[in-house]
N, C-alpha and C. Protein backbone atom coordinates (compact mmCIF):
# COMPACT_ATOMS: atom_id res chain seq x y z
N UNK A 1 19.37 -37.39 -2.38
CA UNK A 1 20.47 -37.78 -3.24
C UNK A 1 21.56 -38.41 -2.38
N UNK A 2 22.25 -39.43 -2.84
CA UNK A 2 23.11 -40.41 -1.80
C UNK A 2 24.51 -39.42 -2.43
N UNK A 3 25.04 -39.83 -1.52
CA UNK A 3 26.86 -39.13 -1.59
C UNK A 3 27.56 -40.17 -2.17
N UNK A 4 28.74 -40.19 -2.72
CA UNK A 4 30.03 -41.19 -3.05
C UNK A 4 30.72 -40.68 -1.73
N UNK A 5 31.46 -41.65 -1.50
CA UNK A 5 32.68 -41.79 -0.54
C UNK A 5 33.60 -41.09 -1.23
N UNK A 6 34.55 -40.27 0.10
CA UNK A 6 35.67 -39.24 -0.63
C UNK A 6 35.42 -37.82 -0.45
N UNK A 7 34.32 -37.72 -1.17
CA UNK A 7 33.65 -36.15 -0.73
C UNK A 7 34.07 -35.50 -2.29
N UNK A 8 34.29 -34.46 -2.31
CA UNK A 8 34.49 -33.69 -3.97
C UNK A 8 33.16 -33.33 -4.67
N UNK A 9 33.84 -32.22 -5.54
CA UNK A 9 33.14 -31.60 -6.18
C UNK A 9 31.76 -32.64 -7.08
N UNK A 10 32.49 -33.81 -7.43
CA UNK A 10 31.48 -34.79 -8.59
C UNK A 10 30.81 -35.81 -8.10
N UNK A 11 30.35 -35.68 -6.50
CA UNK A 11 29.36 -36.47 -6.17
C UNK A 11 27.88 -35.54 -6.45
N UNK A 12 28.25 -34.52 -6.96
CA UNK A 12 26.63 -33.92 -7.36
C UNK A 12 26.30 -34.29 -9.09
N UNK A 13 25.35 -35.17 -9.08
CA UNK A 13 25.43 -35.67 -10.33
C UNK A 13 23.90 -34.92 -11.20
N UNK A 14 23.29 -33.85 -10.33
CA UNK A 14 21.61 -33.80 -10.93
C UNK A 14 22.14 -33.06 -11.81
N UNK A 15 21.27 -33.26 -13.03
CA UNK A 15 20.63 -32.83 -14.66
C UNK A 15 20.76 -31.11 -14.56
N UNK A 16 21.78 -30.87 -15.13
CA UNK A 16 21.72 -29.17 -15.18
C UNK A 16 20.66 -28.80 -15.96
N UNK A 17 20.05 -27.43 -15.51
CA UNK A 17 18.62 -27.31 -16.24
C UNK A 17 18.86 -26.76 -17.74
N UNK A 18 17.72 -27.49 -18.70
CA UNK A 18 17.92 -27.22 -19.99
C UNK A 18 17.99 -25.28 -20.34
N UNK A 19 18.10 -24.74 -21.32
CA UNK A 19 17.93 -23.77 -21.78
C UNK A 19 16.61 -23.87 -22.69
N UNK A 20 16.19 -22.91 -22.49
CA UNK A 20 14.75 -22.30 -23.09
C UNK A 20 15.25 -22.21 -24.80
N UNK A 21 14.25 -21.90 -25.78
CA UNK A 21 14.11 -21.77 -26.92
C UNK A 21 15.19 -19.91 -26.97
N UNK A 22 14.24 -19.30 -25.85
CA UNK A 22 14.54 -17.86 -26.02
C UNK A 22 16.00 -17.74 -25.32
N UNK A 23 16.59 -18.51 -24.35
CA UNK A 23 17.84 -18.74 -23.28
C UNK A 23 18.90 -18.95 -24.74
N UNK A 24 18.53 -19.82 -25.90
CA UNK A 24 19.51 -20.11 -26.94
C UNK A 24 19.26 -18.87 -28.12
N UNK A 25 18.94 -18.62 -28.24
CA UNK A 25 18.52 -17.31 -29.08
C UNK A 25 19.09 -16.64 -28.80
N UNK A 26 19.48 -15.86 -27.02
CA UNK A 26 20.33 -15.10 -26.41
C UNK A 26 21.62 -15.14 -26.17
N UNK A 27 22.12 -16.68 -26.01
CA UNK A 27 23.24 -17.01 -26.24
C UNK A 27 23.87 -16.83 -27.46
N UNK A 28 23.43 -17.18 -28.61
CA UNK A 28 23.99 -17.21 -30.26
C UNK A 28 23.81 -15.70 -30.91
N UNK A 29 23.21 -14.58 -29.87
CA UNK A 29 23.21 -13.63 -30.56
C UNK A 29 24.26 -12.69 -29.99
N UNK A 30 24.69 -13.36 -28.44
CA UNK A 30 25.47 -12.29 -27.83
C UNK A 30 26.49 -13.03 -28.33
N UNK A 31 26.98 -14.18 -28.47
CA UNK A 31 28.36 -15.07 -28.73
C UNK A 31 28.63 -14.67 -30.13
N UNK A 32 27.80 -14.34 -30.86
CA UNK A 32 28.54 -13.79 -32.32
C UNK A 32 28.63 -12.19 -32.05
N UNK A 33 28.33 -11.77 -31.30
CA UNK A 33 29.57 -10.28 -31.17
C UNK A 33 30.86 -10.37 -30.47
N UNK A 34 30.90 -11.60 -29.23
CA UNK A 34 31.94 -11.86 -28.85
C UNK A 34 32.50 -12.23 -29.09
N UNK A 35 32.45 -13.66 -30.44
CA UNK A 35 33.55 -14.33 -30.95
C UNK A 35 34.20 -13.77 -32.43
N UNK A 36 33.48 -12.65 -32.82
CA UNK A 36 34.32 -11.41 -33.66
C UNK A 36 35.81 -11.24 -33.24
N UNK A 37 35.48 -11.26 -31.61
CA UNK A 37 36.96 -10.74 -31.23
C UNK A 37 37.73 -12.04 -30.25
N UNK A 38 37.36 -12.93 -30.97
CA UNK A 38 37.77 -14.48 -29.97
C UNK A 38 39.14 -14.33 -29.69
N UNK A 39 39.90 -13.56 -30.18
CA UNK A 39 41.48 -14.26 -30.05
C UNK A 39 41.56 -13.09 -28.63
N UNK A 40 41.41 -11.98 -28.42
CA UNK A 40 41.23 -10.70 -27.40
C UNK A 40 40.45 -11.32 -26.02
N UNK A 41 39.59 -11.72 -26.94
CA UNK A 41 38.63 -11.97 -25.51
C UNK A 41 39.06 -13.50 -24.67
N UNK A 42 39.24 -14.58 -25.64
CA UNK A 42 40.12 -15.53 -24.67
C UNK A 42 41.15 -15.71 -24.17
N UNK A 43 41.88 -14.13 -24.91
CA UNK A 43 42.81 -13.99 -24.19
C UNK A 43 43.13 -13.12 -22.72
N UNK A 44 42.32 -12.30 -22.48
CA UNK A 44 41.83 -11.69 -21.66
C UNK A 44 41.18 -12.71 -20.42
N UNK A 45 40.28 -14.30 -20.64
CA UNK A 45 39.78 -14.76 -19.86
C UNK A 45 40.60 -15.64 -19.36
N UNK A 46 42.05 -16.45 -20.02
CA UNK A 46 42.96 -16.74 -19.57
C UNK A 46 43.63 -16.18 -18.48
N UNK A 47 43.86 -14.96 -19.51
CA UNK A 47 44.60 -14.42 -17.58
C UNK A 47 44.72 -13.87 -17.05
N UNK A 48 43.10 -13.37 -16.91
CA UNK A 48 42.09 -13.45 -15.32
C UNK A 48 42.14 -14.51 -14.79
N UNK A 49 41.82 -15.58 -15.21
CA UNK A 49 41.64 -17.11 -14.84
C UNK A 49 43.32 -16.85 -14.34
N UNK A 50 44.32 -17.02 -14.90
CA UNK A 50 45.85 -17.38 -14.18
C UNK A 50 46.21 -16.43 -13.33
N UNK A 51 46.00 -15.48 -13.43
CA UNK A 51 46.29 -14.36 -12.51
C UNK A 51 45.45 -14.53 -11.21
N UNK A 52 44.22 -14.56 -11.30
CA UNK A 52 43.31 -14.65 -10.29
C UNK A 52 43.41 -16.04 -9.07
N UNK A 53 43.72 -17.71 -9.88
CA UNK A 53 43.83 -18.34 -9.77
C UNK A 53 45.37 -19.20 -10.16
N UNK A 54 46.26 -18.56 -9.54
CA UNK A 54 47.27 -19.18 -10.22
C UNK A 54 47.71 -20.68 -9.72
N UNK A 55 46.89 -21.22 -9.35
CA UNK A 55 47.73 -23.03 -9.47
C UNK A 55 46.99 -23.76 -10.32
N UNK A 56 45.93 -22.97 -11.16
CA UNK A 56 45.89 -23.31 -12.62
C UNK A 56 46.95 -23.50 -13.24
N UNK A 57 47.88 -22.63 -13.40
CA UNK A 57 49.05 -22.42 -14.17
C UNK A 57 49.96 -23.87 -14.34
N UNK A 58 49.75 -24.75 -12.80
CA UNK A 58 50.46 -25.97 -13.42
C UNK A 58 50.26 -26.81 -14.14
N UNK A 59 49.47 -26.97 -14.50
CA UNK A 59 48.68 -27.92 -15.81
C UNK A 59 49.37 -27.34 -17.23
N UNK A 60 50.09 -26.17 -17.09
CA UNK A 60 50.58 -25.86 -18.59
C UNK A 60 52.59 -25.25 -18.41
N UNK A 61 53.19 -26.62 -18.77
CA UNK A 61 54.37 -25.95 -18.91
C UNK A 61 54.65 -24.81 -19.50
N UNK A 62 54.60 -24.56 -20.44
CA UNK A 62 55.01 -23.45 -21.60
C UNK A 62 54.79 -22.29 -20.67
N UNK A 63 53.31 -22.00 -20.02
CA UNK A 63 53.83 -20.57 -19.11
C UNK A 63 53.28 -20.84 -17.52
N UNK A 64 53.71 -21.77 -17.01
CA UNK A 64 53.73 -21.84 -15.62
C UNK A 64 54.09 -20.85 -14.82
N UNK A 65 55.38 -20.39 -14.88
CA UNK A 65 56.51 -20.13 -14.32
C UNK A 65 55.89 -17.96 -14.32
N UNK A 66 55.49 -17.63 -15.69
CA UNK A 66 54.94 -16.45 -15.70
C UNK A 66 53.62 -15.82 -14.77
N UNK A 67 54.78 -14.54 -14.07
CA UNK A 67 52.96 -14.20 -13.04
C UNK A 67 52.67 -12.99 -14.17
N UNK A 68 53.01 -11.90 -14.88
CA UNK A 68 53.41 -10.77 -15.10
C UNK A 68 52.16 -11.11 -16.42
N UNK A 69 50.80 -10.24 -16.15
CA UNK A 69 49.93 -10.21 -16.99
C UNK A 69 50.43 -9.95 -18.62
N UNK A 70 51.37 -9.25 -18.79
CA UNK A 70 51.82 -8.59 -20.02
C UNK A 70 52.59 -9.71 -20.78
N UNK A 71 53.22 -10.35 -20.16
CA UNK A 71 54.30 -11.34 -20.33
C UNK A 71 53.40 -12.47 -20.91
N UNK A 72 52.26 -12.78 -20.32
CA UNK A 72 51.13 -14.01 -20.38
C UNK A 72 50.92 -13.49 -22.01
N UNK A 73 49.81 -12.11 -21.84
CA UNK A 73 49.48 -11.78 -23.09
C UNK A 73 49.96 -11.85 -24.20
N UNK A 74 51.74 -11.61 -24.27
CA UNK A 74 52.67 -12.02 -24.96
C UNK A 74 52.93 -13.79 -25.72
N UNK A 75 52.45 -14.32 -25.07
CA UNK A 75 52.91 -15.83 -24.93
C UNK A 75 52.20 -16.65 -26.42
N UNK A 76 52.90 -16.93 -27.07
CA UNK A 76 52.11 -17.69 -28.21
C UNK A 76 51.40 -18.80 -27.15
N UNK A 77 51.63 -19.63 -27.11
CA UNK A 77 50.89 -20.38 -26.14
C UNK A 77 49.85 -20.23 -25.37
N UNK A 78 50.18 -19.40 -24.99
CA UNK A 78 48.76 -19.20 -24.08
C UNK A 78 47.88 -18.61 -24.96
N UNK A 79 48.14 -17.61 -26.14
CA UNK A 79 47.33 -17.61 -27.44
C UNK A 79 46.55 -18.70 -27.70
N UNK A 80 47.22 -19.74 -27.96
CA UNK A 80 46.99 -20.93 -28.70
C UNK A 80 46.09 -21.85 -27.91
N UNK A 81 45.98 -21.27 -27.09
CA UNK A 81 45.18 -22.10 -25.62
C UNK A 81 43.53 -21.33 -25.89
N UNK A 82 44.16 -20.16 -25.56
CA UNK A 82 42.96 -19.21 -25.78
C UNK A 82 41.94 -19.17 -26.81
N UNK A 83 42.36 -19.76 -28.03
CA UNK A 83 41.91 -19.47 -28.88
C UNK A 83 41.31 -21.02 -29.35
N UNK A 84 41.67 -22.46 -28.55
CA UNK A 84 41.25 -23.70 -28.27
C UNK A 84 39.91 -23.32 -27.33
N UNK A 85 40.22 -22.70 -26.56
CA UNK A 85 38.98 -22.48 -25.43
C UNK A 85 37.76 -22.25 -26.07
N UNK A 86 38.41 -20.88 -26.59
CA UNK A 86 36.85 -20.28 -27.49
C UNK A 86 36.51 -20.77 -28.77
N UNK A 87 37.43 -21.37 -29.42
CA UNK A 87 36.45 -22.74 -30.59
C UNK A 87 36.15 -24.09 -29.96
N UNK A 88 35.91 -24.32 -28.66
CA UNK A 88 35.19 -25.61 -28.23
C UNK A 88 33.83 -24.76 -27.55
N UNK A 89 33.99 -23.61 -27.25
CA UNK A 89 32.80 -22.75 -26.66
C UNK A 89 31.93 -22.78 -27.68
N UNK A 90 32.63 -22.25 -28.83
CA UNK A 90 32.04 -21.73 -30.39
C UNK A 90 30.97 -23.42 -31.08
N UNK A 91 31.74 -24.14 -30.89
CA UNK A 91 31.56 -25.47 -30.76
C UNK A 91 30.10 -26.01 -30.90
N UNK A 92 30.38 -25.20 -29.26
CA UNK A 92 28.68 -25.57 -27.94
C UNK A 92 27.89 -24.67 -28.61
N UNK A 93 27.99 -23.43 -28.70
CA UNK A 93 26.81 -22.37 -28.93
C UNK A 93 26.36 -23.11 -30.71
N UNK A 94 27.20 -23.15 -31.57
CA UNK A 94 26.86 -23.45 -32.81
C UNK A 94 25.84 -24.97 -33.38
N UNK A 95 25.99 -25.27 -32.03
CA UNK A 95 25.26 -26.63 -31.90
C UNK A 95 24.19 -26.80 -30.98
N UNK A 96 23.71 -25.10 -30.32
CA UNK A 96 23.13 -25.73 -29.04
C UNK A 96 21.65 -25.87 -29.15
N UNK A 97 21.07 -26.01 -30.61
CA UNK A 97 20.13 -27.32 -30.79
C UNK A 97 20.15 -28.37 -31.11
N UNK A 98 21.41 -29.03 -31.19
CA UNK A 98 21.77 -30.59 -31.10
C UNK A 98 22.37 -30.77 -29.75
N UNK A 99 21.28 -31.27 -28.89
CA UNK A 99 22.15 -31.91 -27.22
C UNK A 99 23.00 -32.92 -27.45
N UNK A 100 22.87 -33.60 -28.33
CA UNK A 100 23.77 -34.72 -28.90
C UNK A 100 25.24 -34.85 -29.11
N UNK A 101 24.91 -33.40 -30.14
CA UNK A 101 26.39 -33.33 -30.29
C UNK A 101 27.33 -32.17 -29.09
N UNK A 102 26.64 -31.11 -28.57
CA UNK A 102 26.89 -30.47 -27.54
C UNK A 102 27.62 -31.30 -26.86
N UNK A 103 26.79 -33.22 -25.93
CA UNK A 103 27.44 -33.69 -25.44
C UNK A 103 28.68 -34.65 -25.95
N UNK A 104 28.84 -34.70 -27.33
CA UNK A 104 29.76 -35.29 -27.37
C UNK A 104 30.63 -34.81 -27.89
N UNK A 105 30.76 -33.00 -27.85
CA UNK A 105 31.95 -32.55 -28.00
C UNK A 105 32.50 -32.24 -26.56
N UNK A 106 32.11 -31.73 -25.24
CA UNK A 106 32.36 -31.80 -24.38
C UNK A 106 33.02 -33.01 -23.50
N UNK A 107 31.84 -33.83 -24.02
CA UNK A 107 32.67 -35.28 -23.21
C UNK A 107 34.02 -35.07 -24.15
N UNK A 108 34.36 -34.95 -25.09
CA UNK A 108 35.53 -35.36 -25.89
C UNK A 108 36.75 -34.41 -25.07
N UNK A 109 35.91 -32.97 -24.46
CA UNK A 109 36.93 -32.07 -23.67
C UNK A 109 37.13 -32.76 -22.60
N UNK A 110 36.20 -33.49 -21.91
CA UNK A 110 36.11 -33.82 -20.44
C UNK A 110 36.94 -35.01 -20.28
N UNK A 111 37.39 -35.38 -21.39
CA UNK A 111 38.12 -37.00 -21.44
C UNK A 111 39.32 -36.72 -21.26
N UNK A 112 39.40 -35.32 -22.06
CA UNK A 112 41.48 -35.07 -22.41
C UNK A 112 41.62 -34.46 -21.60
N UNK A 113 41.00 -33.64 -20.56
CA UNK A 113 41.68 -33.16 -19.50
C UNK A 113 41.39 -34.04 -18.07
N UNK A 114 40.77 -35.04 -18.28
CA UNK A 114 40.93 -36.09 -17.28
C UNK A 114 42.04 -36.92 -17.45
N UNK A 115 42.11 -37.65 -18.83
CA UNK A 115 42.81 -38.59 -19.02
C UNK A 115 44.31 -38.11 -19.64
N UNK A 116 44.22 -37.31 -19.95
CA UNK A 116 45.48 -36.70 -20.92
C UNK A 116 46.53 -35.69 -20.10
N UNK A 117 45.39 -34.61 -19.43
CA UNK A 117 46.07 -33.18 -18.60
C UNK A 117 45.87 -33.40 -17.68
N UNK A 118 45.17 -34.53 -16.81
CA UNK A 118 45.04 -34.64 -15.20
C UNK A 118 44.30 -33.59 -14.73
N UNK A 119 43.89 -32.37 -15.03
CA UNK A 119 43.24 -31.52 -15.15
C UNK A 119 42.01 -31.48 -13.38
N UNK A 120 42.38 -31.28 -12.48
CA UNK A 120 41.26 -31.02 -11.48
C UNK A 120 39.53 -30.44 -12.03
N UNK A 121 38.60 -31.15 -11.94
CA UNK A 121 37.27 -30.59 -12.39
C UNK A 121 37.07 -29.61 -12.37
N UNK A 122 37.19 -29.43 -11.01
CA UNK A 122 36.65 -27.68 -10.32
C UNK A 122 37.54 -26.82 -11.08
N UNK A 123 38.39 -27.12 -11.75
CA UNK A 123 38.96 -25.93 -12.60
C UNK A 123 38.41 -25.35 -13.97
N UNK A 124 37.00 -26.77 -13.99
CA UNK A 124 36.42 -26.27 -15.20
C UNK A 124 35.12 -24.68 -14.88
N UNK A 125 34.96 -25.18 -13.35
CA UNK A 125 33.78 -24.86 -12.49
C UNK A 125 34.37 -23.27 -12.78
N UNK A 126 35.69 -23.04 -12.04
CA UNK A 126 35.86 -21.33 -11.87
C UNK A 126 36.37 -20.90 -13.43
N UNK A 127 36.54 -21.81 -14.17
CA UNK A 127 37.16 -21.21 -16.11
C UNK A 127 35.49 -20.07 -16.12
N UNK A 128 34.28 -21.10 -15.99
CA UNK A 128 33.66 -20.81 -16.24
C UNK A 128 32.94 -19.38 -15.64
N UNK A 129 33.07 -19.15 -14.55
CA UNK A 129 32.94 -17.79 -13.51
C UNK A 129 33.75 -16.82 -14.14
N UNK A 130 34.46 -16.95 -14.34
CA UNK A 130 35.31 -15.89 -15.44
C UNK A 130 34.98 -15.87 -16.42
N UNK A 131 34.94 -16.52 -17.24
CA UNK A 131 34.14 -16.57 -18.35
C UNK A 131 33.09 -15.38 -18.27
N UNK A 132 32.35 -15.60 -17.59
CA UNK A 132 31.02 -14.98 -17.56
C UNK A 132 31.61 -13.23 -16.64
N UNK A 133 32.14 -13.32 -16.06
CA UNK A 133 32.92 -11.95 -15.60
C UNK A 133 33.57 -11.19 -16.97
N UNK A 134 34.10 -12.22 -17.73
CA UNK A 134 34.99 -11.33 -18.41
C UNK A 134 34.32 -10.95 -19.46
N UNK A 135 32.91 -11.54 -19.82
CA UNK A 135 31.56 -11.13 -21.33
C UNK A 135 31.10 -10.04 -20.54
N UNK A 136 30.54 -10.49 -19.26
CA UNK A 136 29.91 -9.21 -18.80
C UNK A 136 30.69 -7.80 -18.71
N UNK A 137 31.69 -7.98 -18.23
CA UNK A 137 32.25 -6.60 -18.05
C UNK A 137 32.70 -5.84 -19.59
N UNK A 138 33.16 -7.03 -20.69
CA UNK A 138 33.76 -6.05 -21.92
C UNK A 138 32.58 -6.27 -22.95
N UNK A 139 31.35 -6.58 -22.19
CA UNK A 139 29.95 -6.16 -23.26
C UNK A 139 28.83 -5.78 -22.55
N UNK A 140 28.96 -5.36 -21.64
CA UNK A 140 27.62 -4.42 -20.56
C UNK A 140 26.54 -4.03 -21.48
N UNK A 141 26.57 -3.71 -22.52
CA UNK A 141 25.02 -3.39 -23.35
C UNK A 141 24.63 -4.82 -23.84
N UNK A 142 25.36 -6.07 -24.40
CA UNK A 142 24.76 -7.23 -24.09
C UNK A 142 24.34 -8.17 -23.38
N UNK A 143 25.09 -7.74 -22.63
CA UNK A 143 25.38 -9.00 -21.34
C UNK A 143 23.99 -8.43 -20.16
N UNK A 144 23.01 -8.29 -20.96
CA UNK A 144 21.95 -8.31 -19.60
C UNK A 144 21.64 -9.17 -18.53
N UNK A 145 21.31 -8.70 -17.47
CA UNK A 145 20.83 -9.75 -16.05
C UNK A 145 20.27 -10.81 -17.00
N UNK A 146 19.69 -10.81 -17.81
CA UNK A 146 18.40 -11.81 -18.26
C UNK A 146 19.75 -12.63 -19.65
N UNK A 147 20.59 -11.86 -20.13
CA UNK A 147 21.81 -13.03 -20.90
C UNK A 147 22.72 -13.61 -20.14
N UNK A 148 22.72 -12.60 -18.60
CA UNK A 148 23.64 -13.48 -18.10
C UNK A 148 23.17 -14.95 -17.62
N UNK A 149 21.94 -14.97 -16.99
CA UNK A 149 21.04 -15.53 -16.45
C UNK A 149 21.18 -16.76 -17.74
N UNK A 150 20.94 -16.91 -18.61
CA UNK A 150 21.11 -17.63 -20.30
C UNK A 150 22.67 -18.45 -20.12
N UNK A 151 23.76 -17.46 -19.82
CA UNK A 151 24.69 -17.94 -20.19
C UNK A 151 25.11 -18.76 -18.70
N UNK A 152 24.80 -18.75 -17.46
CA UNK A 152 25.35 -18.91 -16.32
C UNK A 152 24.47 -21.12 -16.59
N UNK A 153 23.42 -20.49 -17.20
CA UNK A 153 23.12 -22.05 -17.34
C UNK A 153 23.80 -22.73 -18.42
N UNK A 154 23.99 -22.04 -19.55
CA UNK A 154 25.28 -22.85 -20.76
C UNK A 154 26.11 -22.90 -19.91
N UNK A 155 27.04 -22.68 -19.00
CA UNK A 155 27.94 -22.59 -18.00
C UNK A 155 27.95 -23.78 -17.46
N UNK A 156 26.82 -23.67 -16.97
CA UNK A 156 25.96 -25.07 -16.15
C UNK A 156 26.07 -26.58 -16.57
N UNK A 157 25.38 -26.14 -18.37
CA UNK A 157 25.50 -27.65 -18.60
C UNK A 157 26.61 -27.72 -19.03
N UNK A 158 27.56 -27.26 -19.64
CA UNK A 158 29.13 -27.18 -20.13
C UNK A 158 29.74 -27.76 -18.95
N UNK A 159 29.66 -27.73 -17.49
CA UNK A 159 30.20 -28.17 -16.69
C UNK A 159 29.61 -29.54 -16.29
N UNK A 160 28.56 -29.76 -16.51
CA UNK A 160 27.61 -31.02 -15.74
C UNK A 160 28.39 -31.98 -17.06
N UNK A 161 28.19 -31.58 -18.12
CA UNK A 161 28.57 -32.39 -19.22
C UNK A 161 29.66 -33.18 -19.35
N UNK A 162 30.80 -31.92 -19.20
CA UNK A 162 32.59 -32.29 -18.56
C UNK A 162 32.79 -33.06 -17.42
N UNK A 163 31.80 -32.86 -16.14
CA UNK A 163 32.10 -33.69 -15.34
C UNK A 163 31.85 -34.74 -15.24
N UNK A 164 30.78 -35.42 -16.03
CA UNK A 164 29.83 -36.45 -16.60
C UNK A 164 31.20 -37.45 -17.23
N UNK A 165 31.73 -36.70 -18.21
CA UNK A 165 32.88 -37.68 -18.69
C UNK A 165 33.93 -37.86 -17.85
N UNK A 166 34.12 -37.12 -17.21
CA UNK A 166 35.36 -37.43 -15.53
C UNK A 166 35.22 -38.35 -15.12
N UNK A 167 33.36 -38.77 -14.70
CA UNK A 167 33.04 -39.32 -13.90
C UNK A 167 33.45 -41.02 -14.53
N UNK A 168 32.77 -40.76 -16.24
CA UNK A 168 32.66 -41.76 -17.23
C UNK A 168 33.71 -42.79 -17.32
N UNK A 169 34.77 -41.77 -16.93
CA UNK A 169 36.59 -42.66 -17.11
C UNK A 169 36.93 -43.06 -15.73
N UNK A 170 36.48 -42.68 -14.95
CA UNK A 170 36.94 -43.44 -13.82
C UNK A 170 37.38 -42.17 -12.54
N UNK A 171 37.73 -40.51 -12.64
CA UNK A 171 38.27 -40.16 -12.29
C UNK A 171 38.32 -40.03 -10.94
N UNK A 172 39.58 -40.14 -10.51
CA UNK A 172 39.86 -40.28 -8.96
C UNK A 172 39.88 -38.60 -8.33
N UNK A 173 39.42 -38.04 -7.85
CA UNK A 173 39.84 -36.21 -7.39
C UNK A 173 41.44 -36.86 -6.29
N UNK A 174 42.18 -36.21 -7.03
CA UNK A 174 43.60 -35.82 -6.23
C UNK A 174 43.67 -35.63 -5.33
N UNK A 175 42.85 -34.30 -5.17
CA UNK A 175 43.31 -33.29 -4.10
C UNK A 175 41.76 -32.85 -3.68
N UNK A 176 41.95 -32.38 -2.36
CA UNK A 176 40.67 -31.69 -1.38
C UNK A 176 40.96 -30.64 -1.92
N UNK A 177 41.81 -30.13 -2.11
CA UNK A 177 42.66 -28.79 -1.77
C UNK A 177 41.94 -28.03 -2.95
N UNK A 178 40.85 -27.00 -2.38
CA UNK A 178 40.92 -26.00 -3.29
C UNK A 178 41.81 -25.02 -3.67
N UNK A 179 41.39 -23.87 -4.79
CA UNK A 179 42.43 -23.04 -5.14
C UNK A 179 43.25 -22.57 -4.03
């Protein structure tokens, strides 16, 4: 595989691997116990994600400035974020036997936080590591090695997809500078 000049996360361009018949079955059965409680649980993966990673936080005026987990939780906004996250997730799983439309609701994410929020890629890369930290730990009787294994590849193509449209618009990477 040849490199782009620059270096960054989106000179890896190979085909994230599809999901199995049984990989989507596992996904849509664990995601409808989790999205029962969508407004809790994306709110919870927010901020892990800001807390854990806080120069996320500049991409969103409204609570930049907040380190204080309680204060976050508090925040209509970051509600309102949270609860954007997990109906574009809801999105993916509800569709994830149309690749079609999968990809062209993603590209539609991958556009506005390129073109709109300036948004660094790799920030989609670690949303998603949490993500999967924060199902596993507040559903341990679903979240088996073998769902996580399911969901780490929805992960996969959710990210190959987003970066696909980065790539699509032109995007320049800013910064070397990881978190």
């Amino acid at each position: 595989m040849e490199k782009e000049q620059g270096g960054g996360e989106m000179e890896h361009r190979e085909r994230a691997d599809p999901l199995s018949e049984a990989e989507r079955g596992m996904i849509l059965d664990t995601w409808g116990r989790v999205y029962e409680n969508c407004d809790d649980v994306g709110v919870s993966i927010l901020i892990r994600f800001f807390v854990n990673f806080p120069s996320a936080k500049h991409y969103f005026s409204q609570f930049r400035d907040m380190d204080d987990p309680e204060e976050m939780e508090r925040s209509t906004q970051l509600r309102k974020h949270a609860r954007r996250v997990m109906n574009a997730i809801n999105t993916v799983v509800e569709n994830i036997h149309d690749p079609d439309k999968v990809s062209s609701v993603l590209g539609l994410v991958g556009k506005a936080h390129a073109l709109r929020h300036k948004v660094e890629p790799m920030y989609f890369k670690i949303l998603s590591g949490v993500i999967l930290e924060v199902l596993t730990e507040d559903y341990p009787d679903y979240f088996t090695a073998e769902v996580q294994r399911a969901w780490t590849k929805l992960m996969g193509l959710v990210y190959w997809h987003v970066t696909g449209a980065y790539t699509e618009v032109g995007w320049v990477q800013l910064s070397s500078s990881a978190v």
